[in-house]
N, C-alpha and C. Protein backbone atom coordinates (compact mmCIF):
# COMPACT_ATOMS: atom_id res chain seq x y z
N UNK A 1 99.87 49.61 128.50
CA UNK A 1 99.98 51.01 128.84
C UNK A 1 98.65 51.45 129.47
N UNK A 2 98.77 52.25 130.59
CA UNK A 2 97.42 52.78 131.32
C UNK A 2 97.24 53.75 130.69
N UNK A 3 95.59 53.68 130.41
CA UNK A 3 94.89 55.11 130.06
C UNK A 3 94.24 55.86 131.43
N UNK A 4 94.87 57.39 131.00
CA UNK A 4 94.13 58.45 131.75
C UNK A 4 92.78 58.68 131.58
N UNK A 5 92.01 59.04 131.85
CA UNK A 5 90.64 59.54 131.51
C UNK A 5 90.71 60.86 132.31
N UNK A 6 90.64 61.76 131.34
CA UNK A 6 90.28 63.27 132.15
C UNK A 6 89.05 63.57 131.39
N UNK A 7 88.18 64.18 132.77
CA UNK A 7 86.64 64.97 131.61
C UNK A 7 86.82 66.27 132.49
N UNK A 8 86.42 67.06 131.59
CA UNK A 8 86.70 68.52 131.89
C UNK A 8 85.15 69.16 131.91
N UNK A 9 84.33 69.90 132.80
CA UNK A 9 83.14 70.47 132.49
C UNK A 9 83.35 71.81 132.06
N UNK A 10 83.57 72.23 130.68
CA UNK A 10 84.10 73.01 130.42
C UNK A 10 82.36 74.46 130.34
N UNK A 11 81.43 73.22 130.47
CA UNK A 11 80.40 74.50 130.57
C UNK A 11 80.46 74.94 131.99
N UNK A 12 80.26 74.14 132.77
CA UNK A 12 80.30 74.56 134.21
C UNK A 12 81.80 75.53 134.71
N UNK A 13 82.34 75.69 133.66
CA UNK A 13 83.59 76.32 133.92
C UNK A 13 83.77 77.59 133.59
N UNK A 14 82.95 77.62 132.24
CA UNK A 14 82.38 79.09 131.66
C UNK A 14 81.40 79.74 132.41
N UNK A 15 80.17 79.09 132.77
CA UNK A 15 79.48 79.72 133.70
C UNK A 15 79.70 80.54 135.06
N UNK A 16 81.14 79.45 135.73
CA UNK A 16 81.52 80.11 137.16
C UNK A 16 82.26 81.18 136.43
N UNK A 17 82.95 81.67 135.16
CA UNK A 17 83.77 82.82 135.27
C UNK A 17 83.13 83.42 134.95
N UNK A 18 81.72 83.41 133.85
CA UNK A 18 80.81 84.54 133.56
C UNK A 18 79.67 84.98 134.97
N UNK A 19 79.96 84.25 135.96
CA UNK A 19 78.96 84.89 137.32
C UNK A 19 79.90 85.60 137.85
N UNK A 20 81.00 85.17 138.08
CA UNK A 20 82.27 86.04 138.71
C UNK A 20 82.54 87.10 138.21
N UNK A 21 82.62 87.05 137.06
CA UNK A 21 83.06 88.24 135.79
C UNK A 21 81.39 89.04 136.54
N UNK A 22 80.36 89.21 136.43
CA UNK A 22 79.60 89.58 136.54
C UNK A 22 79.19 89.97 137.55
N UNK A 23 79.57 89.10 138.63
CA UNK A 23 79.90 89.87 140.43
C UNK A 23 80.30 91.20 140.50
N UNK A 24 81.80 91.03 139.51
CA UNK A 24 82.66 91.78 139.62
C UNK A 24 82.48 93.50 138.79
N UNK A 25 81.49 93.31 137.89
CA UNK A 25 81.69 93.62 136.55
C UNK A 25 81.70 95.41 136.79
N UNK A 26 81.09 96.17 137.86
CA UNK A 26 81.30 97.51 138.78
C UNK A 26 82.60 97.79 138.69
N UNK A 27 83.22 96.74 139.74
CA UNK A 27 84.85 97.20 139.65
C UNK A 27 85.94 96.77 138.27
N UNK A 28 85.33 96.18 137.47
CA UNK A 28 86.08 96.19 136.63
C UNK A 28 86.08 97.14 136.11
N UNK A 29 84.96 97.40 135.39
CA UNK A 29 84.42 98.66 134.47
C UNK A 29 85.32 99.77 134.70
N UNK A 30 85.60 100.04 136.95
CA UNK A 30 86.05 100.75 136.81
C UNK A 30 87.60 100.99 136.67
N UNK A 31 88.26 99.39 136.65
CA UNK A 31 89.68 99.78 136.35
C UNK A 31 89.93 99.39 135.05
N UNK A 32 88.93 99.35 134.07
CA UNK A 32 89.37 99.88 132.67
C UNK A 32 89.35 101.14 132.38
N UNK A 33 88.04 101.80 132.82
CA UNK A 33 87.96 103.60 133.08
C UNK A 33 89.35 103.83 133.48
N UNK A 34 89.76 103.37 134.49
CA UNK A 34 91.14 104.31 135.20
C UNK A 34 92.27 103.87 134.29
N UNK A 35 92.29 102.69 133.63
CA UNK A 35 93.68 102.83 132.79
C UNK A 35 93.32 103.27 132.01
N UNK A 36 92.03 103.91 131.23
CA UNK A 36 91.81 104.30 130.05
C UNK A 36 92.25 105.90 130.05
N UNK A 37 91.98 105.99 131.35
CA UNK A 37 92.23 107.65 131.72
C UNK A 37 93.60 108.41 131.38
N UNK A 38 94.50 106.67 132.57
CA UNK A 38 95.78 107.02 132.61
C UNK A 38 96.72 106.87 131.12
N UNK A 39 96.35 106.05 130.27
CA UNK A 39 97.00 106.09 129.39
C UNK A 39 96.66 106.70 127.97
N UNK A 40 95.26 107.09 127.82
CA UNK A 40 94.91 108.23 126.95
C UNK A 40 94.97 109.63 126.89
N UNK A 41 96.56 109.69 127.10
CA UNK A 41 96.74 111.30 127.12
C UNK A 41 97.13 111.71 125.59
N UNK A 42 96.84 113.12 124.97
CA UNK A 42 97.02 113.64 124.11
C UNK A 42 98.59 113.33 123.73
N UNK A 43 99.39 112.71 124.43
CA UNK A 43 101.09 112.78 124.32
C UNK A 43 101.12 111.37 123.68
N UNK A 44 100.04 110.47 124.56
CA UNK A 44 100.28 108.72 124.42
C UNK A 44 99.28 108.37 122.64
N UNK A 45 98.19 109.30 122.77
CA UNK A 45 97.69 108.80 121.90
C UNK A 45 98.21 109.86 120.13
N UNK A 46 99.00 110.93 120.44
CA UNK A 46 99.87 111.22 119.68
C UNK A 46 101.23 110.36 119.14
N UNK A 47 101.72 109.77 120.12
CA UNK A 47 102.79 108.81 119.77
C UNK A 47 102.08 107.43 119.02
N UNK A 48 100.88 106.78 119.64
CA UNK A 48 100.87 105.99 118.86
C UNK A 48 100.24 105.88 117.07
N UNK A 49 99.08 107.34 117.10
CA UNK A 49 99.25 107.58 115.64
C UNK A 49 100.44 107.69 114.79
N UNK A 50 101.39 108.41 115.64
CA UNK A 50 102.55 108.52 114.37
C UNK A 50 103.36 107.29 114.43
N UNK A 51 103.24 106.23 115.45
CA UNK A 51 104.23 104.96 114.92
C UNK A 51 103.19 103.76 114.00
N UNK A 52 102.11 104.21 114.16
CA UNK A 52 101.03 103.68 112.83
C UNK A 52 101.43 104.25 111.87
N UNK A 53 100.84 105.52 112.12
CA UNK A 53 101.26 105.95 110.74
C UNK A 53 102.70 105.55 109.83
N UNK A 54 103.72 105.79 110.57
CA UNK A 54 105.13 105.62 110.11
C UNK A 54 104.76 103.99 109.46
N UNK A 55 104.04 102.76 110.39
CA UNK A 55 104.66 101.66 110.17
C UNK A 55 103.25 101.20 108.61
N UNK A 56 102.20 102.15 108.58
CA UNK A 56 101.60 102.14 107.45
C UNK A 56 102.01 102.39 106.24
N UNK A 57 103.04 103.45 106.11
CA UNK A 57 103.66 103.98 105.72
C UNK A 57 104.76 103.40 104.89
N UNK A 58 105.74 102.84 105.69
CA UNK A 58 106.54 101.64 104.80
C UNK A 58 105.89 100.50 104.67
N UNK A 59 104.96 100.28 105.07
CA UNK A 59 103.95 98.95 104.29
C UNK A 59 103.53 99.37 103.09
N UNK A 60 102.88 100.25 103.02
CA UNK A 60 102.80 100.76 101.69
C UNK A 60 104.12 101.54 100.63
N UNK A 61 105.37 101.36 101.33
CA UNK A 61 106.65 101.53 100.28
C UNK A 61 106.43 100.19 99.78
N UNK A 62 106.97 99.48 100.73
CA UNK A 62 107.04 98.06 100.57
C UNK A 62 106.49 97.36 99.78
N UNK A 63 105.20 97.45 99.40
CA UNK A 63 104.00 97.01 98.77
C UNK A 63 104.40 97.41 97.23
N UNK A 64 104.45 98.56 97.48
CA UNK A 64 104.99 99.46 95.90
C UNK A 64 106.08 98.86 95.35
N UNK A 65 107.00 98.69 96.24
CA UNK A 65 108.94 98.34 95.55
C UNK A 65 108.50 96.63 95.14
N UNK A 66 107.79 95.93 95.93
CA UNK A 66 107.42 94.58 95.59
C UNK A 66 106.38 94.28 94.32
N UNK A 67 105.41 95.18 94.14
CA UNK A 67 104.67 95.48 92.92
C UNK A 67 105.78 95.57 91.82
N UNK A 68 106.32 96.83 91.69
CA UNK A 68 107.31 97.10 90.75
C UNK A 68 108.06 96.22 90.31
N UNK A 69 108.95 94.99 90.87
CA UNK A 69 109.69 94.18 90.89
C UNK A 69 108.39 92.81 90.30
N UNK A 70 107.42 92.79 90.34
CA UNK A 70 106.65 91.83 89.94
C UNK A 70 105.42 92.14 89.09
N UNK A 71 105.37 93.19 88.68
CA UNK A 71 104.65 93.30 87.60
C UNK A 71 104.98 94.59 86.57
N UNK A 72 105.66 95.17 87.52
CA UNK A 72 106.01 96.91 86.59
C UNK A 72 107.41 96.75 85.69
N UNK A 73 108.25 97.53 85.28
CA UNK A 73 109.31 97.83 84.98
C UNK A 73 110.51 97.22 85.17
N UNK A 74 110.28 96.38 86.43
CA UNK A 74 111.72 96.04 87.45
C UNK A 74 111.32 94.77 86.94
N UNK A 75 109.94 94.08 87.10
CA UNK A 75 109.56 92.52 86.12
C UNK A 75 110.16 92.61 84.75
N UNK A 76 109.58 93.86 84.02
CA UNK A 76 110.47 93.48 82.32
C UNK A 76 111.97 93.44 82.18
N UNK A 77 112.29 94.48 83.19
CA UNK A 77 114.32 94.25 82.85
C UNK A 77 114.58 92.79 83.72
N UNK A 78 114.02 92.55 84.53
CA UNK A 78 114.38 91.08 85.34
C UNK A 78 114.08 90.10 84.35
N UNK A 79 112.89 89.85 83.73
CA UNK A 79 112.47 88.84 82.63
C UNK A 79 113.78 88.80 81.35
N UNK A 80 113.86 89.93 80.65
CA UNK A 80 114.91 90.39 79.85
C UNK A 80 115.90 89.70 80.17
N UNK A 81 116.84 90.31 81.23
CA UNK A 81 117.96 89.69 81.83
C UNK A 81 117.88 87.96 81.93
N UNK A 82 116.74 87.33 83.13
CA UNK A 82 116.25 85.90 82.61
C UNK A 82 116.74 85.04 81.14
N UNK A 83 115.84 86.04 80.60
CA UNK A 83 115.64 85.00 79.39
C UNK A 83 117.30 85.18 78.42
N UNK A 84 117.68 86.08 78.63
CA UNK A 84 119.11 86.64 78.15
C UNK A 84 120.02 85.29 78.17
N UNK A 85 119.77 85.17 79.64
CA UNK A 85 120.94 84.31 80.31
C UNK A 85 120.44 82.89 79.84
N UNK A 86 119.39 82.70 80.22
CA UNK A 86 118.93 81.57 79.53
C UNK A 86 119.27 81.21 78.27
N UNK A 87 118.87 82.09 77.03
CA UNK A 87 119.28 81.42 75.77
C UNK A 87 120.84 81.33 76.05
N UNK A 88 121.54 81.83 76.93
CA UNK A 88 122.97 81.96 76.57
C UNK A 88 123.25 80.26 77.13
N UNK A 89 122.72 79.85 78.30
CA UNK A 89 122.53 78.91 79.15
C UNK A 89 122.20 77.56 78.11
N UNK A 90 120.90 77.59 77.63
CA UNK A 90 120.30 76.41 77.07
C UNK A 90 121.07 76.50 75.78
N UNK A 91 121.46 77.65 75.34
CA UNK A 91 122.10 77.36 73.76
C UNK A 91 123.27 76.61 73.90
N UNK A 92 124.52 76.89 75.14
CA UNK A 92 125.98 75.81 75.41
C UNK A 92 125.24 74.99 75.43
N UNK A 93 124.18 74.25 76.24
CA UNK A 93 123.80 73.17 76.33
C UNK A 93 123.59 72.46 75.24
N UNK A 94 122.81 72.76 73.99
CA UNK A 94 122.44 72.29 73.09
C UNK A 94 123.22 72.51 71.56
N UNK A 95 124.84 72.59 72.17
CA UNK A 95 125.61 73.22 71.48
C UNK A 95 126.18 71.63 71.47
């Protein structure tokens, strides 16, 4: 089977995009300014607090109903029930 040999100059590769990047770095600047402009309106950056918020929001239901179920109230009647069935389970067995 033939071997490939690839060598990659991966410094000389970083360097040409950080001089380029840096040629450039005027006009970039300024078309992050201009989308920053265009898409930070009081409407855009209103919508996306409230779909944070909303999606913070049921993360923290979520968090709660999964707590409850594993250490609160919803763990002791689940354990209860468990072990219920169990002795009912292991006792036929050992019947």
């Amino acid at each position: 089977m033939d071997t490939i040999k690839l060598e990659i100059d991966l410094k000389g590769m970083r360097i040409a995009v950080m001089n380029a990047l840096s040629e450039r770095n005027g006009e970039i600047s300024g078309m992050v300014r201009a989308e920053l402009d265009r898409v930070m309106t009081a409407e855009n950056l209103r919508a996306i607090v409230e779909s944070q918020v909303a999606t913070a929001v049921r993360a923290a239901i979520s968090d709660s109903i999964a707590a409850y179920f594993k250490y609160g109230r919803g763990a002791e009647e689940i354990r209860t029930v468990a072990h219920a069935r169990l002795d009912v389970i292991l006792g036929a067995v050992g019947e």
